[in-house]
Protein backbone atom coordinates (compact mmCIF):
# COMPACT_ATOMS: atom_id res chain seq x y z
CA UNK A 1 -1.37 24.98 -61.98
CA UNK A 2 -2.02 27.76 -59.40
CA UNK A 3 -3.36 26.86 -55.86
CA UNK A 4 -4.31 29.39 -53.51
CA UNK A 5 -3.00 27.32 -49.99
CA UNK A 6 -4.90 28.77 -47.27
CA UNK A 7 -2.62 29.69 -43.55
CA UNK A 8 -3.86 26.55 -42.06
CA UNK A 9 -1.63 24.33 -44.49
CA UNK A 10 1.37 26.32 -43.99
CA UNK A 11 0.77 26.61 -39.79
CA UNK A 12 0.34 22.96 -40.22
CA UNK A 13 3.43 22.28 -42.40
CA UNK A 14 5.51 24.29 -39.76
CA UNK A 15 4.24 23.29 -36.68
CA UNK A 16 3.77 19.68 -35.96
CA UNK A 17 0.60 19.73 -33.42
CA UNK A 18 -0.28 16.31 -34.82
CA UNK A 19 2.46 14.12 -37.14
CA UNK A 20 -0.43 12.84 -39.61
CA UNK A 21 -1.82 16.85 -40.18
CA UNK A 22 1.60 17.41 -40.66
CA UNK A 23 2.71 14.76 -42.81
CA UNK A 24 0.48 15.49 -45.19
CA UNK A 25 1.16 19.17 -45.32
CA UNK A 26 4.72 18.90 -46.08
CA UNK A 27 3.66 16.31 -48.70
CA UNK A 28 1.29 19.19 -50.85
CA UNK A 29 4.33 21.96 -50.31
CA UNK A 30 6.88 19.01 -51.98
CA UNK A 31 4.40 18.68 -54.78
CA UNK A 32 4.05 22.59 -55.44
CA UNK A 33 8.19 22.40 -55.62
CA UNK A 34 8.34 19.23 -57.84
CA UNK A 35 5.76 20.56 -60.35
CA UNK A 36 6.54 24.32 -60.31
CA UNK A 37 3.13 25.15 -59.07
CA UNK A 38 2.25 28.99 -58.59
CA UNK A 39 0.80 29.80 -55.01
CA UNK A 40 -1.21 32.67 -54.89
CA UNK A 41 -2.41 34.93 -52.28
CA UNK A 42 -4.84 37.50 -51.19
CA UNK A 43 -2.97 40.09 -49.01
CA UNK A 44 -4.53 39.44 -46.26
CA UNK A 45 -2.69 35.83 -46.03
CA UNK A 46 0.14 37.92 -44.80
CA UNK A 47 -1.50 39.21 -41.76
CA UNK A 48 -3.12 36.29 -40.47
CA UNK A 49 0.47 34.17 -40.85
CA UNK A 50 2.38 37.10 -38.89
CA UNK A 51 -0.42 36.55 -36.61
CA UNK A 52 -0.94 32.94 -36.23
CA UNK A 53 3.37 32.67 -35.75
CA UNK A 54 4.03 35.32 -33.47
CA UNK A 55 1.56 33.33 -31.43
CA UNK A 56 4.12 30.36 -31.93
CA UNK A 57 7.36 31.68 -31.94
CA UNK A 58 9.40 35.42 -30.55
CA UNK A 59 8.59 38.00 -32.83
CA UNK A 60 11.89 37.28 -34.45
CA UNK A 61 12.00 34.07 -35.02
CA UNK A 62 8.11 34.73 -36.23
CA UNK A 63 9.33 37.53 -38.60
CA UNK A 64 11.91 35.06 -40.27
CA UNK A 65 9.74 32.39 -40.67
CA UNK A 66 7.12 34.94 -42.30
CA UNK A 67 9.91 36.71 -44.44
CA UNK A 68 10.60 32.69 -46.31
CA UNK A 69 6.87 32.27 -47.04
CA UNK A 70 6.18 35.19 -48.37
CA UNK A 71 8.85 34.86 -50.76
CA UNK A 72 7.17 31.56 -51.90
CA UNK A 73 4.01 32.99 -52.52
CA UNK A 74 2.29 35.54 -55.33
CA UNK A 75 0.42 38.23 -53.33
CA UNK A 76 -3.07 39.31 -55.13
CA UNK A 77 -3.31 42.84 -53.54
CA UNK A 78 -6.09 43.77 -55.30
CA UNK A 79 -9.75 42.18 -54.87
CA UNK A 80 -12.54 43.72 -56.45
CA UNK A 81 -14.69 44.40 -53.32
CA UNK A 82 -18.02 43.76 -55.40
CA UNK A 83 -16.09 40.10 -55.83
CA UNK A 84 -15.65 39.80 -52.10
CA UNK A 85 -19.44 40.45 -51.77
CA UNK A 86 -20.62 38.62 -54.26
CA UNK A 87 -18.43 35.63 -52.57
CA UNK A 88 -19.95 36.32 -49.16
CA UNK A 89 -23.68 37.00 -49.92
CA UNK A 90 -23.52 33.24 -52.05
CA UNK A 91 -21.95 31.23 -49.12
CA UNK A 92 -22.31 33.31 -46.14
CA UNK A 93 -18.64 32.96 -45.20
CA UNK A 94 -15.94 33.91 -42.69
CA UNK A 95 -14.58 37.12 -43.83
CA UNK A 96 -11.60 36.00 -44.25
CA UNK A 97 -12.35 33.17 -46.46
CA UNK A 98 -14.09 35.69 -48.89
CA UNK A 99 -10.62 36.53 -49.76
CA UNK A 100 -9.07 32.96 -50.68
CA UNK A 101 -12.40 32.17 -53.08
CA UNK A 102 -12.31 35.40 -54.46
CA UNK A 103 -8.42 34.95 -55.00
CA UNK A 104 -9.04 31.69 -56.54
CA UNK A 105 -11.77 32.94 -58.88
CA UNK A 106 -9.01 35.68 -60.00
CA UNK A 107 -6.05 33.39 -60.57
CA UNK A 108 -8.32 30.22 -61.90
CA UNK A 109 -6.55 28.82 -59.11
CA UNK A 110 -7.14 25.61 -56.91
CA UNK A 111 -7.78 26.37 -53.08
CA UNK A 112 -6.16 23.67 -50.70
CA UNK A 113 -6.89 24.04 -46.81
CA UNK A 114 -6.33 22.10 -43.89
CA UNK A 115 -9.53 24.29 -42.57
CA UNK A 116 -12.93 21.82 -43.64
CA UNK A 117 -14.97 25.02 -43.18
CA UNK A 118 -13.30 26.92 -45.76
CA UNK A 119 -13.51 24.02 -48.64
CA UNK A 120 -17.46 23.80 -47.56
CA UNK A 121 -17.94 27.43 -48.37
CA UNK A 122 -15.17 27.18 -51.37
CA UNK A 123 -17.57 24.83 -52.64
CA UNK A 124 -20.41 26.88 -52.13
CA UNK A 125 -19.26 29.38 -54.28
CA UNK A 126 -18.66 26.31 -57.38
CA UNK A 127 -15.12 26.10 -57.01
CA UNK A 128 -13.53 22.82 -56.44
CA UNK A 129 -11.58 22.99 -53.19
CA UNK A 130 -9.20 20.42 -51.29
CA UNK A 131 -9.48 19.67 -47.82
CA UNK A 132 -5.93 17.80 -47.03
CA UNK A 133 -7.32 15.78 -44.31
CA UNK A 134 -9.60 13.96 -45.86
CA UNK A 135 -8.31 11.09 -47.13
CA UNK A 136 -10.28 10.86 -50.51
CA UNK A 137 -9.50 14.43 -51.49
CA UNK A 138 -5.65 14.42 -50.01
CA UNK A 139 -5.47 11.58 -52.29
CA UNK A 140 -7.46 13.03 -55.31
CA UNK A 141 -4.82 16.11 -54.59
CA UNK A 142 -1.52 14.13 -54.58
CA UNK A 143 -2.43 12.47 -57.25
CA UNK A 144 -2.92 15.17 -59.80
């Protein structure tokens, strides 16, 4: 399977703001390793995790932490910017969740966020998104 794991899950795997968010987040990231799931990534994933740690951690410690994801992940450095409209004139989105629909329309891949804003306008779009912390669909998730 190939999931396209928005920042949010990661920031809330590595960061533990609140135990349950965070519980759960480690729990998708030990599925993805148990069943060899793919994670794919538009480029832009990279930026806004160097962003959202070096607001966490020294810019050292930030840049190691961003060096081990990005070796988990698949990077999709090439969107088809008629794609990224098409995605944004259908669910009038957040820029930068026109990237992780249009990544998971290019990869047939599932999109899993701890962000409930960017599942509404995954779904917009027709594509079947997770939103971890809701029980139903963390469940639904786990379970597959």
């Amino acid at each position: 399977m190939n999931l396209v794991i928005d920042v949010s899950v990661f920031i809330d795997r590595l960061f533990i703001y609140n135990e349950e968010r965070s519980r759960r987040a480690r729990n998708v990231f030990r599925i993805v390793d148990k069943k060899g799931y793919n994670i794919f990534e538009p480029q832009v994933f990279g930026i806004e995790l160097a962003s959202q740690l070096v607001r966490r951690k020294s810019r050292d410690i930030a840049k190691r932490i961003y060096d081990e994801v990005m070796e988990r992940i698949i990077m999709v450095e090439e969107i088809d910017y008629d794609l990224l409209l098409d995605v944004a004139f259908q669910t009038g989105c957040r820029a930068i969740d026109t990237y992780y629909i249009a990544t998971t329309s290019i990869v047939d891949g599932v999109p899993i966020s701890a962000d409930r804003v960017m599942t509404t306008n995954a779904r917009r779009y027709g594509v079947n998104a997770y939103y971890i912390h809701e029980a139903r669909e963390y469940n639904e998730l786990i379970s597959k």
